[in-house]
Protein backbone atom coordinates (compact mmCIF):
# COMPACT_ATOMS: atom_id res chain seq x y z
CA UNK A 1 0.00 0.00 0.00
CA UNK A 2 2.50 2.41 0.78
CA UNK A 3 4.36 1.41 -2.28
CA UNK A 4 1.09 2.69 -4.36
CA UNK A 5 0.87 5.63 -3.00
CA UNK A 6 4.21 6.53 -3.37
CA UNK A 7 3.98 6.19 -7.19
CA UNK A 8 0.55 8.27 -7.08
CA UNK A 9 2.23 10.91 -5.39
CA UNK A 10 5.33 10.38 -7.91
CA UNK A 11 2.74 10.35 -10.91
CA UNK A 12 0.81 13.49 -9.74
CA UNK A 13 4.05 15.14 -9.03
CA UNK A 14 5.38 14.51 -12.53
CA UNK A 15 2.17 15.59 -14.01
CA UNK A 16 1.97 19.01 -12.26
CA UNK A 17 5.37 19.56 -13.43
CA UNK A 18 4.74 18.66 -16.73
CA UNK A 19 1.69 20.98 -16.95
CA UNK A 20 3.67 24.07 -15.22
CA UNK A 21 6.56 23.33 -18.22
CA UNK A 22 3.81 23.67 -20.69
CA UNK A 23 1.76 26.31 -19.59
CA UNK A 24 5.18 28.30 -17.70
CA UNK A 25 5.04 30.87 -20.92
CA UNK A 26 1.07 31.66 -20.34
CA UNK A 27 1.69 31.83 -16.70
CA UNK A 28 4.33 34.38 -16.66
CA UNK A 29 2.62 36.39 -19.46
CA UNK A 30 -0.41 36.79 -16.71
CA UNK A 31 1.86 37.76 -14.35
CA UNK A 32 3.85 40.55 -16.45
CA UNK A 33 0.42 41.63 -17.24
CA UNK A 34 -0.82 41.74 -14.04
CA UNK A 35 1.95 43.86 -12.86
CA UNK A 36 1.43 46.35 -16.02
CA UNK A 37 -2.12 46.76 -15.29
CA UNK A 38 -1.75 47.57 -11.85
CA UNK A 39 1.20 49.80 -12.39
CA UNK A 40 -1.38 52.24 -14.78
CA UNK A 41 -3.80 51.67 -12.32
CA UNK A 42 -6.60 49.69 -14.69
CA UNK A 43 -6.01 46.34 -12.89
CA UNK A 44 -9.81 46.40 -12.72
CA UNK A 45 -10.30 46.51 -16.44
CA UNK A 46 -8.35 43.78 -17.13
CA UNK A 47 -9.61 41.59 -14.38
CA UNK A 48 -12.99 41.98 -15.91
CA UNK A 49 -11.90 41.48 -19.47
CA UNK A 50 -10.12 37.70 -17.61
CA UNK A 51 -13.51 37.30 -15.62
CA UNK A 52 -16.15 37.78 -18.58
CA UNK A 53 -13.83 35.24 -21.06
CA UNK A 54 -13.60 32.67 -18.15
CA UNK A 55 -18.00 33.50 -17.31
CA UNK A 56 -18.29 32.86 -21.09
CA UNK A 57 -15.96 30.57 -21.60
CA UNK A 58 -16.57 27.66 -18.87
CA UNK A 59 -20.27 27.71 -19.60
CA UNK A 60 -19.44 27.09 -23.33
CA UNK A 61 -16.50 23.99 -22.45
CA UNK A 62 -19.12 22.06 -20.45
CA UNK A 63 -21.62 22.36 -23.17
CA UNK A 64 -19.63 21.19 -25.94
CA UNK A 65 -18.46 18.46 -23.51
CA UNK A 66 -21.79 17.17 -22.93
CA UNK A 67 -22.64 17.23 -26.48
């Protein structure tokens, strides 16, 4: 048993890595513009522009999943 879970723990660890290598170049772009936002003060702006395309976009996902 503790065998098994080691190589979970090894899999998921390997597989968050792998997804952080992948989306590292997305993730820092966020970040930089994050930073640039706030710095000219219309962090709100773009925190709505993220909000509505994730509102619209989730919604959409599960739909075409289900279909």
């Amino acid at each position: 048993m503790k065998i098994r879970r080691f190589i979970n723990l090894k899999t998921l660890l390997a597989a968050v890595a792998i997804l952080a290598v992948i989306f590292f170049s997305s993730i820092i772009n966020f970040i930089v513009n994050i930073q640039w936002f706030r710095e000219v003060n219309y962090l709100g702006t773009y925190l709505t522009r993220v909000f509505a395309r994730l509102w619209t976009g989730i919604p959409i996902f599960i739909a075409v999943f289900i279909i």
